[in-house]
Protein backbone atom coordinates (compact mmCIF):
# COMPACT_ATOMS: atom_id res chain seq x y z
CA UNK A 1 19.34 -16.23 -41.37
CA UNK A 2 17.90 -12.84 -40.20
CA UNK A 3 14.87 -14.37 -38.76
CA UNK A 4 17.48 -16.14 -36.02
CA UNK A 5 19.39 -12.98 -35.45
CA UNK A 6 17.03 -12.38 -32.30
CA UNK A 7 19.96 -11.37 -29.06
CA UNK A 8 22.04 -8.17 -29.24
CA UNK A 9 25.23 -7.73 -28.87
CA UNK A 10 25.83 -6.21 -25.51
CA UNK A 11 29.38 -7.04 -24.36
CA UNK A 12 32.35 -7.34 -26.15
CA UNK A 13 35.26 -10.51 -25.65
CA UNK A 14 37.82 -7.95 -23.82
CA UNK A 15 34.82 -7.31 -21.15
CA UNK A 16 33.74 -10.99 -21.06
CA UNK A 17 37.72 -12.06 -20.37
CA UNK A 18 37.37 -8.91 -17.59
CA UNK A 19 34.17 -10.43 -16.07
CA UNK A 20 35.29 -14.17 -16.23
CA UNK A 21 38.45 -13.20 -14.78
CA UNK A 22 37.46 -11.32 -11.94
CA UNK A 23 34.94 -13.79 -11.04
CA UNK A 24 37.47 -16.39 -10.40
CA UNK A 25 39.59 -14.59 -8.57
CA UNK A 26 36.84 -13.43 -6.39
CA UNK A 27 35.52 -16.39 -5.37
CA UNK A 28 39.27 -17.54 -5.52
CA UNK A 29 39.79 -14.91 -2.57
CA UNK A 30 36.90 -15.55 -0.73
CA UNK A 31 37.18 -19.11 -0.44
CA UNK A 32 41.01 -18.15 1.03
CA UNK A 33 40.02 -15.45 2.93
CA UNK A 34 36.93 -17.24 4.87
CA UNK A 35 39.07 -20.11 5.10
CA UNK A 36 41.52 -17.51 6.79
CA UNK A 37 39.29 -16.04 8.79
CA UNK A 38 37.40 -19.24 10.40
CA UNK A 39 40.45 -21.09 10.66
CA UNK A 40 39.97 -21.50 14.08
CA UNK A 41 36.74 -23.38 13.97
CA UNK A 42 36.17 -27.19 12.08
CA UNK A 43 34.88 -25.96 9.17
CA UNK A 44 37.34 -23.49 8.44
CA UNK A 45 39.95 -25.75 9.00
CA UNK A 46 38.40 -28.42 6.63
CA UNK A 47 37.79 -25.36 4.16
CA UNK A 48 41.82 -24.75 4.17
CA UNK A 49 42.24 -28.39 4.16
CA UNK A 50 42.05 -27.71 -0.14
CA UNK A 51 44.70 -25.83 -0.31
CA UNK A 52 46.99 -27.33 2.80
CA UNK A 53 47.55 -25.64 6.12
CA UNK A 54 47.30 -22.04 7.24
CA UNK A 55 50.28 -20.84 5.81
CA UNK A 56 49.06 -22.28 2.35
CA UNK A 57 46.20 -21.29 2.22
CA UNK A 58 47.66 -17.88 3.25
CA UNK A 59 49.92 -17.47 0.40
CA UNK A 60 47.53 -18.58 -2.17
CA UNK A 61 44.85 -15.74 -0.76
CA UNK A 62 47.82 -13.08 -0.95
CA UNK A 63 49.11 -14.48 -4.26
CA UNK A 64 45.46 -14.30 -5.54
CA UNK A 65 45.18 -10.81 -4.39
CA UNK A 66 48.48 -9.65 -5.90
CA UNK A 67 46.80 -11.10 -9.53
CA UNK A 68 43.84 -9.15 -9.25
CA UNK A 69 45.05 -6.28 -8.78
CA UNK A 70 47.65 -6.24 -11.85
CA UNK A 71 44.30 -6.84 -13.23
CA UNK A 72 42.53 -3.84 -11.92
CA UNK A 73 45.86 -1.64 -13.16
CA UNK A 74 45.31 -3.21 -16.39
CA UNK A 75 41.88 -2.21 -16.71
CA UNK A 76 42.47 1.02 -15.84
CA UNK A 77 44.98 1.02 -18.39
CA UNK A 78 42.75 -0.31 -21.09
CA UNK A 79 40.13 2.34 -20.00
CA UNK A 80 42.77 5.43 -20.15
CA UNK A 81 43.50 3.67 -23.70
CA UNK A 82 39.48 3.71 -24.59
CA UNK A 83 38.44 7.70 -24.01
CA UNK A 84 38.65 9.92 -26.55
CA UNK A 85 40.55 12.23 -25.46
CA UNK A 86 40.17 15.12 -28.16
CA UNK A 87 36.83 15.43 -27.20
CA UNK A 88 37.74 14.93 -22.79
CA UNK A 89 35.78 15.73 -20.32
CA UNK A 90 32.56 15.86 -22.32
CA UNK A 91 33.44 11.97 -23.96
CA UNK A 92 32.95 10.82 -20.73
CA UNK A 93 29.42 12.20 -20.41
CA UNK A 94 27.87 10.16 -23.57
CA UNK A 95 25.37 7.21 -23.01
CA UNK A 96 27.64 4.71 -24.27
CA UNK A 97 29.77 5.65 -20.70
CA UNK A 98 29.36 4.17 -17.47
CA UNK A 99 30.36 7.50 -15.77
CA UNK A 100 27.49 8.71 -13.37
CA UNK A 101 25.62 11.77 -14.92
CA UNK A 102 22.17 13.60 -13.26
CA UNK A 103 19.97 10.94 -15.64
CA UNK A 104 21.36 8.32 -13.59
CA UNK A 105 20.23 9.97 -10.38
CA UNK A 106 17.07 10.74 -12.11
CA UNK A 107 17.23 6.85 -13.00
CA UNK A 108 17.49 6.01 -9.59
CA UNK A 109 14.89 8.37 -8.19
CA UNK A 110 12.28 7.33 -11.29
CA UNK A 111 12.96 3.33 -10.46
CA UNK A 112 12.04 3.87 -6.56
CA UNK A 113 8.96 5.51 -7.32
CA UNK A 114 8.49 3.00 -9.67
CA UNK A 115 8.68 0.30 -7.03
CA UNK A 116 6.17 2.31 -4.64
CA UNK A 117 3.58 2.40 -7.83
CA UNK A 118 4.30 6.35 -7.94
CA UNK A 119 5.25 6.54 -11.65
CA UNK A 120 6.39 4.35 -14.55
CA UNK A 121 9.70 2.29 -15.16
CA UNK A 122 12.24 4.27 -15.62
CA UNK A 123 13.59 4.30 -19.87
CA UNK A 124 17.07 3.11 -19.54
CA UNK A 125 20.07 3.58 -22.24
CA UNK A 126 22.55 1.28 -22.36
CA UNK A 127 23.64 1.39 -18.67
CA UNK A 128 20.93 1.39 -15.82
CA UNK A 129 22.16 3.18 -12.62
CA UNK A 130 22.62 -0.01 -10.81
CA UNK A 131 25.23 -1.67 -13.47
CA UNK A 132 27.10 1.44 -12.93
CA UNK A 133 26.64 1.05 -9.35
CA UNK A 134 28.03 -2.03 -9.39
CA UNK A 135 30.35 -1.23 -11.85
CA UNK A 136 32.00 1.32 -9.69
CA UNK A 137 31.54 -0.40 -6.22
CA UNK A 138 33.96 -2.85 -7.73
CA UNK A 139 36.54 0.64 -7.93
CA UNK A 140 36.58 1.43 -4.39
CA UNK A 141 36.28 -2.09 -2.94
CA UNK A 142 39.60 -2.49 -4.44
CA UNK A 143 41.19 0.39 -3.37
CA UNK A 144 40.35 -0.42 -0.23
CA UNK A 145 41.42 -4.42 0.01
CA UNK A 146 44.02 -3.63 -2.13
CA UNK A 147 46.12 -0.60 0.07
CA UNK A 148 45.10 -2.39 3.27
CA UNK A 149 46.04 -6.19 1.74
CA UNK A 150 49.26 -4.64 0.59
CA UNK A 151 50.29 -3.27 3.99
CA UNK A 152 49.43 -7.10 5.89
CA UNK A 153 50.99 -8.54 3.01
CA UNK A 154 54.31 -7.63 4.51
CA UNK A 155 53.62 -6.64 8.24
CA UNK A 156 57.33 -6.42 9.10
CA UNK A 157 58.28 -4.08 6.50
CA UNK A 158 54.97 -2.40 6.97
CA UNK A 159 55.91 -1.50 10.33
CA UNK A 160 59.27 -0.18 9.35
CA UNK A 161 57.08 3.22 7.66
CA UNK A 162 53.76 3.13 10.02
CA UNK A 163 53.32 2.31 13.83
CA UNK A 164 52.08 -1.06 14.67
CA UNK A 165 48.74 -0.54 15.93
CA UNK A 166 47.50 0.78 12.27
CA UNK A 167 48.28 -3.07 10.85
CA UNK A 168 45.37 -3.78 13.30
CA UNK A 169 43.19 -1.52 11.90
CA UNK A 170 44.17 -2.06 8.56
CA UNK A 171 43.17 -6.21 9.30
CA UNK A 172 39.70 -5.42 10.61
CA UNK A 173 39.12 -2.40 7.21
CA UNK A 174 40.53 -5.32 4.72
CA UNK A 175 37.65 -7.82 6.79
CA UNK A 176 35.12 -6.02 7.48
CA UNK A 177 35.29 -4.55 3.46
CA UNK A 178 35.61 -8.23 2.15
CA UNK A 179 32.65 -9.41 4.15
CA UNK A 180 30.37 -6.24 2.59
CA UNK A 181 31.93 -7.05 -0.86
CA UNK A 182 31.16 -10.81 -0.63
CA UNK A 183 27.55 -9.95 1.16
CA UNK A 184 26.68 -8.02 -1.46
CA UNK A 185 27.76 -10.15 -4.40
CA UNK A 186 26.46 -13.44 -3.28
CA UNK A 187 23.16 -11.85 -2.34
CA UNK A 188 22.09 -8.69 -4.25
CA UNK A 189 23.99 -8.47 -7.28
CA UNK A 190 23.27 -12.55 -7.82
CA UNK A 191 19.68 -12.11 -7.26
CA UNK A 192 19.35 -8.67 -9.07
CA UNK A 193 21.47 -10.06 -11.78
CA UNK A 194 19.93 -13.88 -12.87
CA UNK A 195 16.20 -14.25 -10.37
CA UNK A 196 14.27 -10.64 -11.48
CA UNK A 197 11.60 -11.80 -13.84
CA UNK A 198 13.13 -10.88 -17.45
CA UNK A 199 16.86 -12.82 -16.08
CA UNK A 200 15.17 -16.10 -15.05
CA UNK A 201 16.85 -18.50 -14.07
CA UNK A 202 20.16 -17.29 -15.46
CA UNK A 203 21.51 -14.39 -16.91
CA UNK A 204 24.55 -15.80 -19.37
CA UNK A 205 24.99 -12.10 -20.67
CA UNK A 206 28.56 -11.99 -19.34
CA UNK A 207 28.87 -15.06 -20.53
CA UNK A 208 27.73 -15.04 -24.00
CA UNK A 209 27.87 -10.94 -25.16
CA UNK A 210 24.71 -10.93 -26.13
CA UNK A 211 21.12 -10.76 -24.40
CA UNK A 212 17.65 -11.22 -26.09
CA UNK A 213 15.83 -8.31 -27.99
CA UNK A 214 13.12 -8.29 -26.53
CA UNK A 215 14.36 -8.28 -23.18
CA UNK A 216 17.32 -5.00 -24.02
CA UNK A 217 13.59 -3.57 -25.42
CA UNK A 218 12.11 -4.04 -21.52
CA UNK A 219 15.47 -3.29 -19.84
CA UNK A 220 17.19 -0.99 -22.04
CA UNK A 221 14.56 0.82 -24.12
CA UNK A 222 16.40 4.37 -24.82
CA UNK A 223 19.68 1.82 -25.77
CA UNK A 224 17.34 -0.11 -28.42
CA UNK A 225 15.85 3.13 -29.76
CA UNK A 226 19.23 5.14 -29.98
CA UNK A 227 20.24 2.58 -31.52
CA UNK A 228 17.36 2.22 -34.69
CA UNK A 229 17.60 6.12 -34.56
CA UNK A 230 21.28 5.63 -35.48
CA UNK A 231 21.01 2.92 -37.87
CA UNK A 232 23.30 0.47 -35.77
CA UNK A 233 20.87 -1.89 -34.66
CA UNK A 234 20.97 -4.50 -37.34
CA UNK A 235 24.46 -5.03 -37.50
CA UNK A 236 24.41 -5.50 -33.53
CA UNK A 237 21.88 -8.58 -33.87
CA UNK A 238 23.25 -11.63 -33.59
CA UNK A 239 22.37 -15.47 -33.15
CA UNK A 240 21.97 -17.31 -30.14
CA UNK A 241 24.85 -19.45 -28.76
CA UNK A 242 25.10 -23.13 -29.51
CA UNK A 243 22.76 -25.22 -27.13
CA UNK A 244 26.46 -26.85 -25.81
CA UNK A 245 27.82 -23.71 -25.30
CA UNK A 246 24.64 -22.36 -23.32
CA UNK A 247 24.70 -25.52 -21.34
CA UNK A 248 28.16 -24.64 -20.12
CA UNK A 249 27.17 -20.94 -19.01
CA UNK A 250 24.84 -22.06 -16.93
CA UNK A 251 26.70 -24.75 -15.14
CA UNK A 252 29.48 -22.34 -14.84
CA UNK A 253 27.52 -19.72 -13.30
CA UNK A 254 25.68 -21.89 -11.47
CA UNK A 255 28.73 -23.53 -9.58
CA UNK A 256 29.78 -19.89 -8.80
CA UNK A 257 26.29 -19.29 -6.89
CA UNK A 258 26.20 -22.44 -5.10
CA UNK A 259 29.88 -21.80 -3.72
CA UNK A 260 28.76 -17.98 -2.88
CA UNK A 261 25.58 -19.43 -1.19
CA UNK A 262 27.78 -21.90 0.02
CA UNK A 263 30.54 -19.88 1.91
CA UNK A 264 27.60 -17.11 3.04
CA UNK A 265 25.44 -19.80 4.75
CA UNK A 266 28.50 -21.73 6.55
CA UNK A 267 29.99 -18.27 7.43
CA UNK A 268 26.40 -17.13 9.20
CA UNK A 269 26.14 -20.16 10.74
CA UNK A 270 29.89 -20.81 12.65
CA UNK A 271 30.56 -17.23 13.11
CA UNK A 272 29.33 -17.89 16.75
CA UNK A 273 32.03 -20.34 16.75
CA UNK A 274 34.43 -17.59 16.51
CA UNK A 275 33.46 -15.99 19.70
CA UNK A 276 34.29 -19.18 21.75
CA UNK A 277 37.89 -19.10 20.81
């Protein structure tokens, strides 16, 4: 039974329910907010068409946006519940945290001479600097959707505490911010995440918990070696996945790409269509 204990544990079931979470209500949001956004043109229109007419489709984006973030208070809430705080503000500076430190920036400089052929890769604990990258672009994304989404969520009462003309500013920060979120996703952080070599075709780690040894060994070296040091690493091995269970990862994740690549490609190509109206 050892011999099959070949991925490590990398995620645990409260992350997971974080990761699967957000990712439906992201693509939840996008779908209404494009929808939103293009309704002028046929394809918009048909894309609102799921969910009824403007004002429907509307509600569900604002209701959708309300969910997410109790989420994100709830996460911050189960964070403030994870740090130890007898030992604050140097518990936060560990390699088990995703708080940036000067290795990360080491990290990052080390990787990009890397990529030139300057040096080699980069040793990497448990988090490389671009998971906590993305980790924390998450953070201020938002904090930025959310204070702006909360004032058009209510434009009347909004304009009861602010004048006017900042609701207009506050609709092109909430776009323009939802746009760079969704670019960014549905390109980079898909492609970064599942295509580079050791990920092909799919990367079910968010999925499953776990990812293979020999590929934390490549990615994650200092992790894998902190954790033999430590004595930890055999109790974090675990089994694969059932094949059916696998199976299901990947269409799942896969049906979230194809809608990203989806609304990106359709967006790029009627966004002239916006200009004519």
């Amino acid at each position: 039974m050892a011999d099959d204990r070949t991925r490590l544990r990398r995620f645990t079931m409260v992350q997971r329910l974080w990761h699967g979470g957000l990712v439906l209500l992201f693509m939840l949001l996008s779908v209404t907010g494009i929808a939103w956004m293009y309704f002028e043109t046929p394809w918009g229109r048909d894309l609102a068409s799921v969910f009824g007419d403007y004002g429907d489709v509307l509600e569900v984006h604002r209701i959708a946006g309300l969910v997410m973030l109790a989420g994100f208070a709830m996460h911050i809430v189960y964070l403030l519940c994870r740090v130890d705080w007898k030992g604050f503000p140097w518990s936060l500076l560990g390699p088990e945290t995703l708080v940036f430190q000067w290795i990360d920036v080491k990290g990052f400089l080390g990787h990009l001479g890397w990529v030139f052929g300057l040096n080699e890769l980069p040793r990497f604990d448990r988090w490389s600097w671009w998971e906590k990258f993305d980790y924390w672009a998450v953070w201020w994304g938002l904090m930025i959707v959310g204070v702006t989404g909360l004032m058009l969520y209510n434009p009347v009462l909004t304009s009861d505490f602010m004048p006017g003309w900042l609701l207009n500013i506050a609709l092109w920060i909430h776009r323009i911010e939802a746009v760079l979120a969704m670019g960014h996703i549905f390109t980079i952080h898909f492609t970064v995440e599942n295509w580079r070599p050791s990920s092909f075709p799919f990367n079910a780690a968010m999925f499953d918990g776990t990812i293979e040894l020999e590929e934390a060994k490549h990615e994650h070296p200092e992790w894998v070696a902190r954790m033999e040091r430590e004595g930890h690493l055999g109790a974090a091995l675990v089994p694969p996945p059932p094949v059916p269970l696998r199976i299901c990862y990947f269409v799942f994740g896969y049906a979230i790409i194809f809608l990203g690549l989806f609304l990106l490609v359709f967006a790029i190509a009627n966004a002239a269509l916006l200009t004519l109206f």
